[in-house]
N, C-alpha and C. Protein backbone atom coordinates (compact mmCIF):
# COMPACT_ATOMS: atom_id res chain seq x y z
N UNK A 1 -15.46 33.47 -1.94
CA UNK A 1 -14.99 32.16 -1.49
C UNK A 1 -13.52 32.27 -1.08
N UNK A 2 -12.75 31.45 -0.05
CA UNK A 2 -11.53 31.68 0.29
C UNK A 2 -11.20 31.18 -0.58
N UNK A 3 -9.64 31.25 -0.38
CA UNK A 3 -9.23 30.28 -1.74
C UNK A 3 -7.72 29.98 -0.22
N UNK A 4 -7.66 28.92 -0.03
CA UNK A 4 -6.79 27.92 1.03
C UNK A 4 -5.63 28.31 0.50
N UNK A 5 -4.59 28.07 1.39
CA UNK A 5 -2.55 27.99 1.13
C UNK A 5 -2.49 27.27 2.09
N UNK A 6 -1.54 25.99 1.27
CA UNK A 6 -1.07 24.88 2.15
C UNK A 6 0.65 25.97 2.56
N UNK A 7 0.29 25.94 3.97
CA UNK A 7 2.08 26.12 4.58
C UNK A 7 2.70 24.87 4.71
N UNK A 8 2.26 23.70 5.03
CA UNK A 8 3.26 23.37 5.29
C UNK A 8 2.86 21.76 5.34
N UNK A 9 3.88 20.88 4.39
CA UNK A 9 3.34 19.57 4.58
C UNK A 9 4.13 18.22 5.27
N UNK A 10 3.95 17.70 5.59
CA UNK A 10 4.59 16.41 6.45
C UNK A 10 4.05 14.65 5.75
N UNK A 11 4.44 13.77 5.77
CA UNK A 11 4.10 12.55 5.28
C UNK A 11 4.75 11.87 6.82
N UNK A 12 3.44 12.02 7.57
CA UNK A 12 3.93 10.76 8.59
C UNK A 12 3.84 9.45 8.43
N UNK A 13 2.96 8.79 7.50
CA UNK A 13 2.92 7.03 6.93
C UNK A 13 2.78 7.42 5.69
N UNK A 14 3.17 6.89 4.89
CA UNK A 14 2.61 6.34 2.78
C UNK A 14 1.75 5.62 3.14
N UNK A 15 0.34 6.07 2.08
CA UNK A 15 0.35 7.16 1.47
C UNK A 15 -0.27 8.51 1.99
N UNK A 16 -0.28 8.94 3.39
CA UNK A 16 -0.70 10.09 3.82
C UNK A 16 -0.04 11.26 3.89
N UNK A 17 -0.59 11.99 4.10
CA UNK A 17 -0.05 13.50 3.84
C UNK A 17 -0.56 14.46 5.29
N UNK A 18 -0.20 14.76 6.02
CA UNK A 18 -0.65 16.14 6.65
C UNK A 18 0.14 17.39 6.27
N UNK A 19 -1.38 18.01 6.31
CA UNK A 19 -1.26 19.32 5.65
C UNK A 19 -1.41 20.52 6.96
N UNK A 20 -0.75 21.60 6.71
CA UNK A 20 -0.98 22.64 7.93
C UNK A 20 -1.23 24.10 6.32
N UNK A 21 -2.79 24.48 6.77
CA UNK A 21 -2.88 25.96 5.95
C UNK A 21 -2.75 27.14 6.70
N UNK A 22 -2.70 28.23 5.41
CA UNK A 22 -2.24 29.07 6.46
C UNK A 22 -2.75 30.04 6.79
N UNK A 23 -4.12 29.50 8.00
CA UNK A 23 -5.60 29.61 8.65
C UNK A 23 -5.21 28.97 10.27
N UNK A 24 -4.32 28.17 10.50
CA UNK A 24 -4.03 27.48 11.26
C UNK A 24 -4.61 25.87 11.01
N UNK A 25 -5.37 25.52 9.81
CA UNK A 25 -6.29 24.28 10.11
C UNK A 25 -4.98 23.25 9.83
N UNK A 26 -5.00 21.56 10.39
CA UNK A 26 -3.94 20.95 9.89
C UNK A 26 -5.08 20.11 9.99
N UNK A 27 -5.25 19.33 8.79
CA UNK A 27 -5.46 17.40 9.08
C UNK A 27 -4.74 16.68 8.20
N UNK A 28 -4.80 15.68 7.48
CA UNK A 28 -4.52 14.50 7.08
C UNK A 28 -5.59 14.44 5.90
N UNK A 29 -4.85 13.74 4.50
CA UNK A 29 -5.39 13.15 3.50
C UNK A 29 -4.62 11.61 3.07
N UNK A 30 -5.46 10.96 2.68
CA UNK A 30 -5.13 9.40 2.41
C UNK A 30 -4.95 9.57 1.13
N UNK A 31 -3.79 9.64 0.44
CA UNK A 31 -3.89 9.03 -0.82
C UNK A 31 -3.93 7.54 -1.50
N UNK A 32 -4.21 6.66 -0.52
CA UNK A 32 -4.59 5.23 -0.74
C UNK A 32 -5.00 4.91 -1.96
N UNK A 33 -6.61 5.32 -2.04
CA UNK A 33 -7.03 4.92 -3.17
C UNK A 33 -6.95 5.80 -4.41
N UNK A 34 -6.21 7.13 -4.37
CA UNK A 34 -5.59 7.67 -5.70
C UNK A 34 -4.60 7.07 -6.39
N UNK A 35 -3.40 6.34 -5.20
CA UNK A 35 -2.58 5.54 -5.70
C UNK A 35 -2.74 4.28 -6.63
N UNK A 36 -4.50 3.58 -5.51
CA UNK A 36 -4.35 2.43 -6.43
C UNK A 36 -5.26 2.21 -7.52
N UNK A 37 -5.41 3.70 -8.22
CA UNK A 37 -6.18 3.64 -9.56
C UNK A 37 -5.08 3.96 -10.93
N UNK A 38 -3.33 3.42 -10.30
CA UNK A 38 -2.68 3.39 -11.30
C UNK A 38 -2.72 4.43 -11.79
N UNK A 39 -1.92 4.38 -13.30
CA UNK A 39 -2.18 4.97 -14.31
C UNK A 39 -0.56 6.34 -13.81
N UNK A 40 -1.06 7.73 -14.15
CA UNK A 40 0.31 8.56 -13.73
C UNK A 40 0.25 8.53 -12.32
N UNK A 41 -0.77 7.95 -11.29
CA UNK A 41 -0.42 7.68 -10.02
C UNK A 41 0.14 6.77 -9.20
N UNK A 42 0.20 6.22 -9.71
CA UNK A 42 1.69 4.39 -9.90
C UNK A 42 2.80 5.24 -9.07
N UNK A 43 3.04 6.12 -9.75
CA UNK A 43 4.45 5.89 -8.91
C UNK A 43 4.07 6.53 -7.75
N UNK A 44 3.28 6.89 -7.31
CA UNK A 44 3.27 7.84 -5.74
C UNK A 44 3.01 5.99 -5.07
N UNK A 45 3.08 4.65 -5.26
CA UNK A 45 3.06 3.82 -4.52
C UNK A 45 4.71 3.86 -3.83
N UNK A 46 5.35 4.37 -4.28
CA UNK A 46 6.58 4.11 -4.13
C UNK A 46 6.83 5.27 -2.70
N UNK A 47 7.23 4.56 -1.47
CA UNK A 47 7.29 5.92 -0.23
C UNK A 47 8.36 6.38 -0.65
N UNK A 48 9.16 6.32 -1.27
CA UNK A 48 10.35 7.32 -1.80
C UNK A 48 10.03 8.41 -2.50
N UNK A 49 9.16 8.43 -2.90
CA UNK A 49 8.87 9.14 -4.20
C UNK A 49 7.60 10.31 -3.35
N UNK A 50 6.82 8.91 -2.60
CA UNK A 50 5.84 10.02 -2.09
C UNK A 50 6.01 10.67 -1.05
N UNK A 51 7.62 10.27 0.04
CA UNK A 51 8.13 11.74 0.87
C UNK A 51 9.00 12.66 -0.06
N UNK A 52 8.97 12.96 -1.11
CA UNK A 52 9.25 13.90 -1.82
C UNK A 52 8.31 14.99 -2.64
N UNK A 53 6.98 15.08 -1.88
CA UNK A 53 6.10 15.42 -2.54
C UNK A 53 6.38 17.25 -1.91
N UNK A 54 5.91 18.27 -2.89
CA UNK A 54 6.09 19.53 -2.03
C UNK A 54 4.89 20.43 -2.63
N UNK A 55 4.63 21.38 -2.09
CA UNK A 55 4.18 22.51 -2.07
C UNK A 55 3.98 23.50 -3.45
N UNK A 56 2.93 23.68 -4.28
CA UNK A 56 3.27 24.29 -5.12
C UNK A 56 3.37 25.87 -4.93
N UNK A 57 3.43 26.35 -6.21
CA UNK A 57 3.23 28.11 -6.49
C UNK A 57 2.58 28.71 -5.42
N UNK A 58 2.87 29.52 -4.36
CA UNK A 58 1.63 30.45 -3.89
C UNK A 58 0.85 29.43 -2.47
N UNK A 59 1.13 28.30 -2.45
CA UNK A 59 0.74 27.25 -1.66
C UNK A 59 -0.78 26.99 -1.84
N UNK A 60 -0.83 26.93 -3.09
CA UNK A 60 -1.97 26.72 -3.68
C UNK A 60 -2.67 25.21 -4.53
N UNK A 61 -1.04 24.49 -4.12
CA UNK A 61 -1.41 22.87 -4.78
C UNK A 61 -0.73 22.40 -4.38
N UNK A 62 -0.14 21.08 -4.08
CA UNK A 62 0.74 20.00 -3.73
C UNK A 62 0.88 18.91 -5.09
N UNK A 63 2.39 18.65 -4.63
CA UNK A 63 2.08 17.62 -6.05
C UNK A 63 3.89 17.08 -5.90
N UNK A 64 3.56 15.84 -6.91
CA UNK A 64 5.06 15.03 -6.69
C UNK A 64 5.82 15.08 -8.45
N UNK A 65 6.63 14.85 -9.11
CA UNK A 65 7.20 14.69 -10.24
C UNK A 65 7.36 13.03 -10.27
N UNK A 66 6.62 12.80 -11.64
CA UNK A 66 6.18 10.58 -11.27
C UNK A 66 7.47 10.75 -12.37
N UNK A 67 8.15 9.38 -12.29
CA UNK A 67 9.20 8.72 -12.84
C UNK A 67 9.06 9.06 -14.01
N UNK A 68 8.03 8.80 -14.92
CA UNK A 68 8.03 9.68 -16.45
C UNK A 68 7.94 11.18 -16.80
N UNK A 69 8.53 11.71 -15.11
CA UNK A 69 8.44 13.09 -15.30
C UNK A 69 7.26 13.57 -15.75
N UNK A 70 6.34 13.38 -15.61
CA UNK A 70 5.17 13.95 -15.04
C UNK A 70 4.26 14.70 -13.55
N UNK A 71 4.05 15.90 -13.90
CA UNK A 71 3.90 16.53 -12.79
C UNK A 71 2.04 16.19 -12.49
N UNK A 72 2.19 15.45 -10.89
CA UNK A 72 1.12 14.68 -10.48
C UNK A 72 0.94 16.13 -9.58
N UNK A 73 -0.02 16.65 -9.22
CA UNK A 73 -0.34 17.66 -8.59
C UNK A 73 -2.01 17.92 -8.37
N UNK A 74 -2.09 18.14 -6.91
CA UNK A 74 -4.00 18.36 -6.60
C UNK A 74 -3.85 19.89 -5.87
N UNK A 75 -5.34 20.64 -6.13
CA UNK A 75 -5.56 21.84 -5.80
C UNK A 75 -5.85 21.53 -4.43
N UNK A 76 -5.31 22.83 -3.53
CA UNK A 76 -5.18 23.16 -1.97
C UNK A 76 -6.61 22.91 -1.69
N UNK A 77 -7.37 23.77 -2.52
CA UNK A 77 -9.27 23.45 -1.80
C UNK A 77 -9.62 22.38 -1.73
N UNK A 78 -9.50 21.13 -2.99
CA UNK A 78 -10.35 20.13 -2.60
C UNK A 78 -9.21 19.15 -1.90
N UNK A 79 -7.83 19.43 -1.40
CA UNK A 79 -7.20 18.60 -0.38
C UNK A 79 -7.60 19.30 1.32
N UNK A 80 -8.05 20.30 1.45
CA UNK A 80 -8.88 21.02 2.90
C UNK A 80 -9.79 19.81 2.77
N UNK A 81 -10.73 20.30 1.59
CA UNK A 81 -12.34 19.74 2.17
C UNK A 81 -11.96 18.12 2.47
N UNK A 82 -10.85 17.10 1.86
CA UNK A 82 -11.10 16.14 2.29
C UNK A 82 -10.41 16.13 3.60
N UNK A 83 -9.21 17.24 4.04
CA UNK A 83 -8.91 16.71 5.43
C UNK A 83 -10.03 17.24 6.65
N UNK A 84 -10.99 18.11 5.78
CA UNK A 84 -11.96 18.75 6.93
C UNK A 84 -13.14 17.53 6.49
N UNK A 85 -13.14 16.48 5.67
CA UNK A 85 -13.93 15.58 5.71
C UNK A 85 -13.48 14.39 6.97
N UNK A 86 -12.01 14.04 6.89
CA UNK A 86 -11.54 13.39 7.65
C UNK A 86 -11.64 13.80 8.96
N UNK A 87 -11.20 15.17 9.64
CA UNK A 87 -11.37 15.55 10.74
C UNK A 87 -12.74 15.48 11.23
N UNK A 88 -14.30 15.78 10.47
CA UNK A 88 -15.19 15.41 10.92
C UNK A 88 -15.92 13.85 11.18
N UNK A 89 -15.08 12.83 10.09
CA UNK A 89 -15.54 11.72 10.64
C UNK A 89 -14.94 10.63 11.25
N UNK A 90 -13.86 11.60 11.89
CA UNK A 90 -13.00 11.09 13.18
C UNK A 90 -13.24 11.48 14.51
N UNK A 91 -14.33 12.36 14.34
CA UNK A 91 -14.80 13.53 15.72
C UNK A 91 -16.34 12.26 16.13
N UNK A 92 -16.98 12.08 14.59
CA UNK A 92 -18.07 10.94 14.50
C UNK A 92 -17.97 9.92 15.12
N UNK A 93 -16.68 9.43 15.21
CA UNK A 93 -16.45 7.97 15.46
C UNK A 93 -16.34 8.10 17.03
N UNK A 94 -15.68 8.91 17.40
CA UNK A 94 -15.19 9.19 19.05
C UNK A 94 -16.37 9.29 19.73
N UNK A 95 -17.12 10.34 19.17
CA UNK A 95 -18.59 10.27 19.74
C UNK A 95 -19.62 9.26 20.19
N UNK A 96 -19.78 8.71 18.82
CA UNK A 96 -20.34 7.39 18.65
C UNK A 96 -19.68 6.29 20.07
N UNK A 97 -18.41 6.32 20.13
CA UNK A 97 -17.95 5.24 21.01
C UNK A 97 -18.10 5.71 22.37
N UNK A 98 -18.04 6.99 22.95
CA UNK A 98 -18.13 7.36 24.08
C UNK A 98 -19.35 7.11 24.21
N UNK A 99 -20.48 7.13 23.06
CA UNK A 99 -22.33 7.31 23.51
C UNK A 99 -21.94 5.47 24.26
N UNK A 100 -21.40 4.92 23.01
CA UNK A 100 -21.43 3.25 23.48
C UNK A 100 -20.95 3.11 24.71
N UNK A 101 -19.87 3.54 24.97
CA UNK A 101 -19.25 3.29 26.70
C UNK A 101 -19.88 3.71 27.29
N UNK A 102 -21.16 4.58 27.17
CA UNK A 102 -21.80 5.52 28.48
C UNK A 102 -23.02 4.55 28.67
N UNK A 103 -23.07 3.89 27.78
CA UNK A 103 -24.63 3.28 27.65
C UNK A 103 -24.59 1.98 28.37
N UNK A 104 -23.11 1.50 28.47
CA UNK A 104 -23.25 -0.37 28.68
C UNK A 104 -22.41 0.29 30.40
């Protein structure tokens, strides 16, 4: 199994993240609804906090330090599979609308 390295990350809106690995793949993860299940993820509501998020060890996790100094951090693989979830059901949607424009 590969095992992913995030190179390189960007926060173009709170709470999203694009990610670039280093495979060449880049998409986007929503942390929306991680944020709003509270708890040590409270403070990533804050966009201050969540353009300070970086890169861990080896580029093998991402993760932010929350106000109680707690280290909030997710593994590189299952942040791919959701931006390679996102990239496929953004490819879905385009499709879908071009079938609609071709049809009417």
């Amino acid at each position: 199994m590969k095992l992913y390295k995030i190179t390189k990350v960007e926060v173009p809106r709170h709470p999203v993240v694009r990610l670039t690995y280093d495979d060449g793949f880049s998409g986007e993860v929503d942390f929306a609804d991680t944020v709003s299940r509270g708890g040590v993820m409270a403070g990533l509501a804050d966009p201050a906090l969540f353009r300070q998020v970086q890169i861990g060890e080896g580029g093998r996790s991402l993760g932010w330090i929350n106000p109680e100094g707690e280290e909030v951090d997710f593994c590189a693989d299952a942040l791919r599979f959701k931006a390679e979830e996102q990239v496929v059901r953004e490819r879905a949607e385009r499709y879908e609308a071009s079938r609609t424009a071709a049809a009417e």
